[in-house]
C-alpha atoms as a PDB file:
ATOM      1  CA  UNK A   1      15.318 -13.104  -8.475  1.00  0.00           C
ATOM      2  CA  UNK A   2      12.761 -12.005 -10.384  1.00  0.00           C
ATOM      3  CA  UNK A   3      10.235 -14.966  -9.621  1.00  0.00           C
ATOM      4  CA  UNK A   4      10.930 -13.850  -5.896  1.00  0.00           C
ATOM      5  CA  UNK A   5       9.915 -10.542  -6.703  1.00  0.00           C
ATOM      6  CA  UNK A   6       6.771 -11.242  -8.577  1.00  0.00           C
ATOM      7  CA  UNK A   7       5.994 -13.022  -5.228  1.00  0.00           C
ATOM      8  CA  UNK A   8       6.625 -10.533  -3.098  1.00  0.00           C
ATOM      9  CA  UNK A   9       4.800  -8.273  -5.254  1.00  0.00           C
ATOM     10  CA  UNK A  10       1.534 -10.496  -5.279  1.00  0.00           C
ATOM     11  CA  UNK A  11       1.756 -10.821  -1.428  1.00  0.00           C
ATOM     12  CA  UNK A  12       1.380  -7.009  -1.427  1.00  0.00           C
ATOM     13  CA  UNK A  13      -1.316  -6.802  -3.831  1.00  0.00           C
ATOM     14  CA  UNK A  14      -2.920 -10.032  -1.563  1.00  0.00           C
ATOM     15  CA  UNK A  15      -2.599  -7.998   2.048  1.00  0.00           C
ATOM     16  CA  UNK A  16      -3.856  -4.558  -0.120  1.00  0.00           C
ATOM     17  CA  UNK A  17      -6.818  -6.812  -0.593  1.00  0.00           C
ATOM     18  CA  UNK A  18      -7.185  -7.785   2.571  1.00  0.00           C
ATOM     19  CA  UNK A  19      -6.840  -4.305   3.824  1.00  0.00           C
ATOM     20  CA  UNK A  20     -10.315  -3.737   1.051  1.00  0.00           C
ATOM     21  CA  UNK A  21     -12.110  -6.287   2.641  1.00  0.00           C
ATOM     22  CA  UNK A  22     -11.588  -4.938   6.331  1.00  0.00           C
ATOM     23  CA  UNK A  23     -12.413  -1.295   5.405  1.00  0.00           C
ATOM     24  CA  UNK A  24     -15.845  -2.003   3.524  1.00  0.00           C
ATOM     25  CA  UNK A  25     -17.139  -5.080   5.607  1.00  0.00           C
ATOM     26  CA  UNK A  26     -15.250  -4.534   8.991  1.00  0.00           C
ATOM     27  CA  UNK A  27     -15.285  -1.030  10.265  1.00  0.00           C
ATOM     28  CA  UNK A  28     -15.039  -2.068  14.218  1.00  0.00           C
ATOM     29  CA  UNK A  29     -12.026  -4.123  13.291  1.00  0.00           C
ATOM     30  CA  UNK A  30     -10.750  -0.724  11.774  1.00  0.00           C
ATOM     31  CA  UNK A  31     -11.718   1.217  14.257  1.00  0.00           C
ATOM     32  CA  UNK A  32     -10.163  -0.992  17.231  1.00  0.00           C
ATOM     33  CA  UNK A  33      -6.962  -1.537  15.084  1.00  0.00           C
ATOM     34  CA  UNK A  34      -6.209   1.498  13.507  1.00  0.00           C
ATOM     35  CA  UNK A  35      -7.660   4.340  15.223  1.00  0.00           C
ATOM     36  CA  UNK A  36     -10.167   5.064  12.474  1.00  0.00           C
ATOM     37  CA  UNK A  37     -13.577   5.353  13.579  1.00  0.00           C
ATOM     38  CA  UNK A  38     -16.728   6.410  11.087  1.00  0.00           C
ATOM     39  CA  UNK A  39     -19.115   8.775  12.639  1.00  0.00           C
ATOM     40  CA  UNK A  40     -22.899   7.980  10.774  1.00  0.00           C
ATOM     41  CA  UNK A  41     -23.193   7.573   7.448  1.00  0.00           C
ATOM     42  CA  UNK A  42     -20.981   9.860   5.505  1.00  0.00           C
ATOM     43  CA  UNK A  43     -18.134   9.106   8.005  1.00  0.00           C
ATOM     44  CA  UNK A  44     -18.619   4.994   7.144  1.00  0.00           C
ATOM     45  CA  UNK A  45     -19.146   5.786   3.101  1.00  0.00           C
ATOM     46  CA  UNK A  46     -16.052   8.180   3.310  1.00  0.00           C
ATOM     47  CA  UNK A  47     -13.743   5.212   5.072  1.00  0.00           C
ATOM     48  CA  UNK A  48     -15.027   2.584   2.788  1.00  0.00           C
ATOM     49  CA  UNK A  49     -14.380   4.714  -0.293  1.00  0.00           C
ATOM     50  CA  UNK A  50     -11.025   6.479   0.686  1.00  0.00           C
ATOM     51  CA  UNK A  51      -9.197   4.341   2.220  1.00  0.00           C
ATOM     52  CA  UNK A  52     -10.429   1.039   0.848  1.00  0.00           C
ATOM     53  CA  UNK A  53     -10.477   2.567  -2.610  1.00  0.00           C
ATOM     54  CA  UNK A  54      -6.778   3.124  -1.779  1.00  0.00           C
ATOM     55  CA  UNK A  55      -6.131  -0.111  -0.612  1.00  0.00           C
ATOM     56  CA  UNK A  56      -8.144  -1.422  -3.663  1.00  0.00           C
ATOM     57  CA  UNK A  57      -5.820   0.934  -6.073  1.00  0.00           C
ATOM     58  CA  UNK A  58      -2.345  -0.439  -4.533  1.00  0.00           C
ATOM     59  CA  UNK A  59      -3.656  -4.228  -4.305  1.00  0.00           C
ATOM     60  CA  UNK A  60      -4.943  -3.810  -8.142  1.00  0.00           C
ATOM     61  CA  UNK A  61      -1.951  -2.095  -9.523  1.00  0.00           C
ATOM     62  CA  UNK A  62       0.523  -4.693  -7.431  1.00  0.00           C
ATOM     63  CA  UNK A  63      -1.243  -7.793  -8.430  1.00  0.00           C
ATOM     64  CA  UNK A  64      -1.447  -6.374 -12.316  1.00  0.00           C
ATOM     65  CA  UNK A  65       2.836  -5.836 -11.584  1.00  0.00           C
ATOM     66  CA  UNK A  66       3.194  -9.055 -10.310  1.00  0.00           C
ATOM     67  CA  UNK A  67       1.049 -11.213 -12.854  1.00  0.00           C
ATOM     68  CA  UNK A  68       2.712  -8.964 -16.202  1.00  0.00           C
ATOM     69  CA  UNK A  69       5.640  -7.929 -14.509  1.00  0.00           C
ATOM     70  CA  UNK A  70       4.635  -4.484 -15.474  1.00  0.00           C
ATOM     71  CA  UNK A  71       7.179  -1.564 -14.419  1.00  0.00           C
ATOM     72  CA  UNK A  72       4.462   0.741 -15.105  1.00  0.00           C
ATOM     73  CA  UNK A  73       1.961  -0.405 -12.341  1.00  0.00           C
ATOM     74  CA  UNK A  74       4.912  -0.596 -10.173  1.00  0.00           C
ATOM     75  CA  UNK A  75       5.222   3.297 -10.477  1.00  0.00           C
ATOM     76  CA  UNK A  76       1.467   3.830 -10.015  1.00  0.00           C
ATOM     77  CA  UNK A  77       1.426   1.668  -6.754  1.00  0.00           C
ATOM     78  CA  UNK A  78       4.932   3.389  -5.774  1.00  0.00           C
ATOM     79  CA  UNK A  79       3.371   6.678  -6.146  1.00  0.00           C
ATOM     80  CA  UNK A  80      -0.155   6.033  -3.907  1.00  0.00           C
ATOM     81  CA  UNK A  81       2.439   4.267  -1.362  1.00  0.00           C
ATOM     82  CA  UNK A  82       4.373   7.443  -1.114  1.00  0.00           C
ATOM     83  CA  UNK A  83       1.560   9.624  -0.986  1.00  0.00           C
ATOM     84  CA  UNK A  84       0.244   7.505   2.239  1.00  0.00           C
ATOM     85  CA  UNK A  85       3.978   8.155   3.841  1.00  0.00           C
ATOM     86  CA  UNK A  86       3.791  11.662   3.223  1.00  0.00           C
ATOM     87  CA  UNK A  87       1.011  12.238   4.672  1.00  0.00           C
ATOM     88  CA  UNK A  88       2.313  10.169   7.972  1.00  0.00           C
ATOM     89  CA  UNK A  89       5.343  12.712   7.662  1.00  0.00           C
ATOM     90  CA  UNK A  90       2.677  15.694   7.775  1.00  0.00           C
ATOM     91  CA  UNK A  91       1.219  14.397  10.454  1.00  0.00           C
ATOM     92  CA  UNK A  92       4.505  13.560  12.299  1.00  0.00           C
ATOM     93  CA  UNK A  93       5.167  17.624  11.672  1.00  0.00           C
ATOM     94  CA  UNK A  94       1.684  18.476  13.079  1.00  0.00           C
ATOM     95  CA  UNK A  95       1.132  16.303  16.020  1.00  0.00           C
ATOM     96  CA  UNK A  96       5.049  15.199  16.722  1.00  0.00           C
ATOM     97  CA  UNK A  97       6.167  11.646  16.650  1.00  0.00           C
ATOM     98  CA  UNK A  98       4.808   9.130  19.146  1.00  0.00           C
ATOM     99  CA  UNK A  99       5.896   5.513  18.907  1.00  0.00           C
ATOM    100  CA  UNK A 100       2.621   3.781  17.296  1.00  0.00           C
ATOM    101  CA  UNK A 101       2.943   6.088  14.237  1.00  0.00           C
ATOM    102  CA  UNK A 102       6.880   3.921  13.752  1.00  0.00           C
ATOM    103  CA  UNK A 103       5.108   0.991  12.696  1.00  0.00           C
ATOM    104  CA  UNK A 104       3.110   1.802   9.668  1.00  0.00           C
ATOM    105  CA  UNK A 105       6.171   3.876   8.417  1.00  0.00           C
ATOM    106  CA  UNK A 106       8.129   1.402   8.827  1.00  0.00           C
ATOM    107  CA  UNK A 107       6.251  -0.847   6.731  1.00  0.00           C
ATOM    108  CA  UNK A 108       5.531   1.458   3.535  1.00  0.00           C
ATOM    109  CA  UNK A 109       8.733   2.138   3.680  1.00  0.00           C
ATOM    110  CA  UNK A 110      10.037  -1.313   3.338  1.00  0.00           C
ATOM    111  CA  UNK A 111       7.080  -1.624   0.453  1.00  0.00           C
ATOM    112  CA  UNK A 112       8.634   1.370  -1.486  1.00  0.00           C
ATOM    113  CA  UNK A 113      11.964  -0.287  -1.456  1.00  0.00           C
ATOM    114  CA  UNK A 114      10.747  -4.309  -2.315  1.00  0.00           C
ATOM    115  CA  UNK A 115       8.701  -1.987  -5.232  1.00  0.00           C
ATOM    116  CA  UNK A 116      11.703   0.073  -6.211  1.00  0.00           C
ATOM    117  CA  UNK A 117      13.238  -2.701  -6.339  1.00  0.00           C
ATOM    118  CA  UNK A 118      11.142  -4.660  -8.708  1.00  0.00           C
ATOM    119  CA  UNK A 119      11.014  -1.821 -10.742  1.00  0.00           C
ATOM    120  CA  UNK A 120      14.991  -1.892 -10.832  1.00  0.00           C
ATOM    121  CA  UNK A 121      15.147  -5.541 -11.681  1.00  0.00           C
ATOM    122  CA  UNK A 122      12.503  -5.850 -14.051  1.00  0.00           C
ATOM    123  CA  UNK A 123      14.735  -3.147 -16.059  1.00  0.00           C
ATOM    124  CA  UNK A 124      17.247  -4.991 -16.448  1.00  0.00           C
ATOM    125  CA  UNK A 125      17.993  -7.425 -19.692  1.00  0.00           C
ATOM    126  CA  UNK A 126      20.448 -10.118 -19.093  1.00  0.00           C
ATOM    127  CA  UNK A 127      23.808  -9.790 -20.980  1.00  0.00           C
ATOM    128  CA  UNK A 128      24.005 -10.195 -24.671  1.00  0.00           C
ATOM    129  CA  UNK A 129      20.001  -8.975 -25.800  1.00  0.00           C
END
């Protein structure tokens, strides 16, 4: 179980990556697949720095879990994971709930819990140490 996890965790830390590479050196892919678009300058430096650096921060902290099987990173990447689905929730609050905003709940959602549960297994000792 906990070789499954450590995958699961690297494939997050992988796609976080991915996510980096797309919001420094891709902003029209951004833009045309997540509603983000960068207006001048400031508004490209802001994307590239916010959101990649969160992607960067997740990817980091998830690869770290996965290669040491470190609880601690877990938490970190938990935490900027649950901070991104709060803010959906906020916006769900402010604007109401329209069915493209399901998806990317959905999904760090189901990251939380694969973390959570990581974090969960990796606690545990087997019998008798």
């Amino acid at each position: 179980m906990n070789i499954l996890l450590r995958v699961l965790v690297a494939i997050i830390g992988a796609v976080a990556l991915l996510g980096v590479a797309q919001h420094w050196f891709s902003l029209d892919a951004v833009f045309a697949e997540r509603g983000m678009q960068a207006v001048g300058d400031i508004g490209r430096a802001n994307l590239r720095a916010d959101v990649g650096g969160l992607f960067l921060g997740i990817g980091a902290l998830t690869l770290f879990a996965a290669i040491r099987q470190h609880r601690g990173a877990l938490i970190a990447a938990m935490v900027l994971l649950s901070a991104t689905l709060v803010g959906r929730i906020v916006s769900i609050a402010i604007d109401g709930f329209t069915a493209p905003v399901a998806p990317p709940i959905i999904v760090e959602a189901v990251l939380i819990a694969i973390l959570g549960v990581a974090y969960w297994a990796w606690g545990k000792k087997p019998e008798g140490l």
